[in-house]
Protein backbone atom coordinates (compact mmCIF):
# COMPACT_ATOMS: atom_id res chain seq x y z
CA UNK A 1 -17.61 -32.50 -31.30
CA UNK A 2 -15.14 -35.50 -30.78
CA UNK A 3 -12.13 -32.70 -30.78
CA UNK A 4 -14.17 -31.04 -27.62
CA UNK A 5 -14.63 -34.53 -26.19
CA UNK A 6 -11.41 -35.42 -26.07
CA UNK A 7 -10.04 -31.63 -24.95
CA UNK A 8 -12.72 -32.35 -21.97
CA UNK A 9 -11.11 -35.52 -21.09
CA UNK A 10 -8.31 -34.42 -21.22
CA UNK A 11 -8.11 -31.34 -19.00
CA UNK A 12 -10.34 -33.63 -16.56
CA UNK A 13 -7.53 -35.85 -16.26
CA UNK A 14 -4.76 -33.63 -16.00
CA UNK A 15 -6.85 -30.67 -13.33
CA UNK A 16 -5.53 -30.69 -10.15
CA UNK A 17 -7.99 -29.98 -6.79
CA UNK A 18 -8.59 -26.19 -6.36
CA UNK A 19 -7.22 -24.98 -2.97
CA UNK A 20 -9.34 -22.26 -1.61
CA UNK A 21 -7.65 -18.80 -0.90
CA UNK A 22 -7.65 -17.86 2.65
CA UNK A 23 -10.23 -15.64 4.25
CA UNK A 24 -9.70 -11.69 2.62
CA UNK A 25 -8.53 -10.25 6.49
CA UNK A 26 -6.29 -13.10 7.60
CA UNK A 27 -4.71 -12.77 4.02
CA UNK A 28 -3.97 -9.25 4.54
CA UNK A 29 -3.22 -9.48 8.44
CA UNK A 30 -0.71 -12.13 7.01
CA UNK A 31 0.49 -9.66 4.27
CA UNK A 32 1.18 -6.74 7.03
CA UNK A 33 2.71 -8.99 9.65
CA UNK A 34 5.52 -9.67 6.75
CA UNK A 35 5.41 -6.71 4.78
CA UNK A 36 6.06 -3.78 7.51
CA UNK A 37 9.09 -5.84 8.99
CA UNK A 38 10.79 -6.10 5.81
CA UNK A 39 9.77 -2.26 5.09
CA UNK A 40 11.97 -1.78 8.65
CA UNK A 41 14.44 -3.85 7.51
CA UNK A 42 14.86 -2.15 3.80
CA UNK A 43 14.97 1.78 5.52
CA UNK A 44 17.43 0.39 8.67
CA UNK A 45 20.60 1.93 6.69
CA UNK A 46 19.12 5.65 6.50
CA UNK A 47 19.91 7.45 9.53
CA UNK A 48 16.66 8.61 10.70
CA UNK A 49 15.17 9.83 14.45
CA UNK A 50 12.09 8.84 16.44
CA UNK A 51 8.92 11.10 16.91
CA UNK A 52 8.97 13.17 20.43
CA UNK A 53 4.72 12.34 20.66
CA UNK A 54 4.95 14.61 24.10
CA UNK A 55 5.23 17.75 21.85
CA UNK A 56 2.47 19.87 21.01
CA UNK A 57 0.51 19.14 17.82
CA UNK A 58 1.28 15.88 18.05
CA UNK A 59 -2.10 14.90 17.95
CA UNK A 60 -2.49 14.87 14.27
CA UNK A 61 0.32 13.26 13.60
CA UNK A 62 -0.91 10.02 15.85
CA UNK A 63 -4.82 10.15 13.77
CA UNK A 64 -2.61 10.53 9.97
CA UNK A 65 -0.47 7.28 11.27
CA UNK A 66 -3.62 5.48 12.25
CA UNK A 67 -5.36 6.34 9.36
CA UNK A 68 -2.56 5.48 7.39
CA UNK A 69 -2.28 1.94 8.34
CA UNK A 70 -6.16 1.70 8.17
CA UNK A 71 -6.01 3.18 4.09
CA UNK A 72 -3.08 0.86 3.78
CA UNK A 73 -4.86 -2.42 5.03
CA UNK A 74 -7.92 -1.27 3.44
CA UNK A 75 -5.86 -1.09 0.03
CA UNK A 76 -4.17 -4.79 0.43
CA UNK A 77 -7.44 -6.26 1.15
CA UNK A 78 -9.92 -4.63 -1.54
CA UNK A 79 -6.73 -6.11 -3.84
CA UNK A 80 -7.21 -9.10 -2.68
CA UNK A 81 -10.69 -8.88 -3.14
CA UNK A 82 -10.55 -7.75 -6.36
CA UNK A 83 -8.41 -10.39 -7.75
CA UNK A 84 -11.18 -13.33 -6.95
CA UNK A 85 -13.50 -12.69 -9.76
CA UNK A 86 -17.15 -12.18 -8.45
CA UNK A 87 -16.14 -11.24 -5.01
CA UNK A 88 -17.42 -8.15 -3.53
CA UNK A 89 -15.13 -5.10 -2.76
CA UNK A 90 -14.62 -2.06 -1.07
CA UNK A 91 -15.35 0.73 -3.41
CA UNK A 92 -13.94 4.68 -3.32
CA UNK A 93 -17.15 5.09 -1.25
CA UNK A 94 -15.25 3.74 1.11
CA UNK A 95 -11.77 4.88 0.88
CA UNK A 96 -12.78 9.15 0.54
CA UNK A 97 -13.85 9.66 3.60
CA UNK A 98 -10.67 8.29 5.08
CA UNK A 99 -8.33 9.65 2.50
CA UNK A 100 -9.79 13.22 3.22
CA UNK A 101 -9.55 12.43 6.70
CA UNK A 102 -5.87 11.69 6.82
CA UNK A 103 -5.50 15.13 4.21
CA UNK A 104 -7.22 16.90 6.83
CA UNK A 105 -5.13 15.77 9.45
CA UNK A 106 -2.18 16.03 6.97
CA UNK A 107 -2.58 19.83 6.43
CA UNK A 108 -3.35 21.06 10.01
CA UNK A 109 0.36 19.51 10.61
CA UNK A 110 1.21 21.82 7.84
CA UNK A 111 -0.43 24.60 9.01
CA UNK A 112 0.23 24.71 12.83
CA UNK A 113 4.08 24.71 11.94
CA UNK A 114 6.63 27.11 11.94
CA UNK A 115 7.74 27.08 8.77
CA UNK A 116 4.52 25.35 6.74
CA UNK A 117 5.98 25.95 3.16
CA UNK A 118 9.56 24.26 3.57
CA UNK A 119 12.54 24.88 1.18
CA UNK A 120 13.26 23.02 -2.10
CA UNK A 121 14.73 19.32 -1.46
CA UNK A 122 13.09 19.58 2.20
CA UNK A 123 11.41 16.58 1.12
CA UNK A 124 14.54 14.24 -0.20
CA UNK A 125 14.43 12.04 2.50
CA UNK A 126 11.29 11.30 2.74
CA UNK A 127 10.46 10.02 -0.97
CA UNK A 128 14.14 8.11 -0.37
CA UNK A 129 12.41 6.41 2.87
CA UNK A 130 9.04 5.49 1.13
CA UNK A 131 10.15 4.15 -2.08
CA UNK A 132 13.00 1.96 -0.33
CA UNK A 133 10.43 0.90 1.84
CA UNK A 134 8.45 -0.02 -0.94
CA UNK A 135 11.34 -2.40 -2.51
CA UNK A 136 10.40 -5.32 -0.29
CA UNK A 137 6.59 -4.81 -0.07
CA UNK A 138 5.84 -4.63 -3.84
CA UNK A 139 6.79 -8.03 -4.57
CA UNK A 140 5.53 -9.40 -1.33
CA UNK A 141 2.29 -8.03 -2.97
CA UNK A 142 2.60 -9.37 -6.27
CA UNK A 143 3.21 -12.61 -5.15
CA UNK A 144 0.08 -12.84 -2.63
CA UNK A 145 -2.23 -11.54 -6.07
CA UNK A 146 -0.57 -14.25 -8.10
CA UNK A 147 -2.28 -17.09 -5.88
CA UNK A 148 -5.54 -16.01 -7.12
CA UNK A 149 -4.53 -13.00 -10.36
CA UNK A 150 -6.96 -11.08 -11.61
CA UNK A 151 -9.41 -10.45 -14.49
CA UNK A 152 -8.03 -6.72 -14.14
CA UNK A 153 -4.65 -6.57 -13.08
CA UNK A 154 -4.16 -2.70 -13.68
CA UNK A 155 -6.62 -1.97 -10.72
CA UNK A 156 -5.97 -4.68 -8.45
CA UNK A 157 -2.06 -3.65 -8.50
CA UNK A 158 -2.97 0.02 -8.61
CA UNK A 159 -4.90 -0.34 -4.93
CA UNK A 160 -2.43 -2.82 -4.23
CA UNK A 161 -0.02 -0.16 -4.83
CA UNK A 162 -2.22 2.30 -2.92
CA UNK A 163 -2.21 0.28 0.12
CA UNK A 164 1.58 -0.31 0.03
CA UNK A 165 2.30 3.34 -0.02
CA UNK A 166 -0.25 3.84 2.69
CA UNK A 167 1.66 1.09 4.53
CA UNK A 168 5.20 3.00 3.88
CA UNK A 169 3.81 6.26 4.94
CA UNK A 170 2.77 4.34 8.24
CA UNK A 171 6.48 3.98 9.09
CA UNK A 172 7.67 7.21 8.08
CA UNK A 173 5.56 9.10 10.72
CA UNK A 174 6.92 6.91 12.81
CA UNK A 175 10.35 8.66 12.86
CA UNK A 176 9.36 12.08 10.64
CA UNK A 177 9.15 15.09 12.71
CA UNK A 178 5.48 16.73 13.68
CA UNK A 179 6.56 19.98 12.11
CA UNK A 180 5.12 18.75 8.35
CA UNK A 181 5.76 21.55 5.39
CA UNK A 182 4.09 21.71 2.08
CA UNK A 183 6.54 20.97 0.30
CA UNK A 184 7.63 18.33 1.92
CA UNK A 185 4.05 16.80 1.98
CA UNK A 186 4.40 17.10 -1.93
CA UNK A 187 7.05 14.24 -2.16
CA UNK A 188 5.12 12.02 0.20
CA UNK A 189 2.90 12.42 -2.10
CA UNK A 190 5.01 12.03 -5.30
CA UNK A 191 6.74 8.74 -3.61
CA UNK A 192 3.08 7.49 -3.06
CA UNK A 193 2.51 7.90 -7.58
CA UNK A 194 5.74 5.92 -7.52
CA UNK A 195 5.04 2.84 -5.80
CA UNK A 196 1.65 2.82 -7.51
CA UNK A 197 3.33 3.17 -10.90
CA UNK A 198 6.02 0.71 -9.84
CA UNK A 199 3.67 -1.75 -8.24
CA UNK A 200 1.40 -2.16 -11.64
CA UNK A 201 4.36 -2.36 -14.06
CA UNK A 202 5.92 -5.08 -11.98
CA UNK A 203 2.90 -7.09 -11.87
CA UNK A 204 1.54 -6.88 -14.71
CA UNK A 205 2.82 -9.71 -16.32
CA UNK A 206 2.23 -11.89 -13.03
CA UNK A 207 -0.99 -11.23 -11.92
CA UNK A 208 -3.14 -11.25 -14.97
CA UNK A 209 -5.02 -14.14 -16.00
């Protein structure tokens, strides 16, 4: 008992004060206010276009880039959320209904253009953009989970993940063309597994308690 005494003492004496976390949404409006500027900066070296939103179709592209920033700022906050142990977050409930959304919208780009299947490699750039993009936001992310960590690291990073590809996908339809292909579409995809892969083997070791 004396041994537990003095252990108590002396953590007492060496604790520091406890600084709350900001408020979930000002975190992540924080996060996104950073991250997508240094996502610019990262992808400023490929040679890319702008969209031409005056062409037809372009409707869908406009509701996947709005739903993409909404899935991606949904992502970074429910990690945030999740890495504050006893603190409610957004579950898949949630998130399905917009991912189909945005996979609806995704494949009516597909299938209103002229060539909806592609060609092999039609989708190089794309997974080049997205992952570079990535390269600055991962860590950004890592570090804001590391102010609070997590009791489960693997799923906070994995939606953390989630909401940084979301958040790199936001900037590519910003300068990819409306005429979307399957194949294509497969890479965004693929890129999207990468960052999510990447994002919980970086921060592992960082984030967990």
């Amino acid at each position: 008992m004396s041994d537990h005494d003095r252990l108590i003492d002396t953590l007492s004496q060496t604790a520091g004060p406890v600084r709350r976390p900001l408020p979930t949404t000002l975190r992540a409006a924080l996060w996104i206010a950073l991250a997508l500027p240094c996502g610019v900066a990262a992808t400023s070296l490929l040679h890319h276009g702008r969209v031409d939103w005056s062409q037809p179709g372009a409707v869908w592209p406009m509701i996947a880039l709005v739903l993409s920033f909404v899935l991606g700022a949904l992502g970074i906050a429910t990690a945030f959320d999740l890495g504050i142990a006893g603190r409610r977050a957004a579950t898949w409930k949630l998130f399905l209904p917009l991912i189909g959304a945005w996979l609806a919208a995704s494949l009516v780009e597909i299938l209103i253009s002229p060539n909806p299947i592609g060609h092999f490699g039609s989708g190089t750039f794309c997974y080049s953009f997205m992952t570079l993009a990535s390269v600055p936001m991962i860590p950004l992310a890592v570090l804001a989970l590391r102010r609070t960590r997590a009791l489960d690291p693997d799923k906070a990073l994995a939606v953390a993940g989630m909401g940084v590809a979301f958040m790199t996908s936001t900037l590519l339809t910003l300068c990819h063309s409306i005429n979307a292909q399957l194949v294509d579409f497969l890479m965004h995809l693929a890129a999207a597994a990468t960052i999510v892969v990447a994002t919980v083997v970086v921060g592992r070791r960082w984030v967990a308690v």
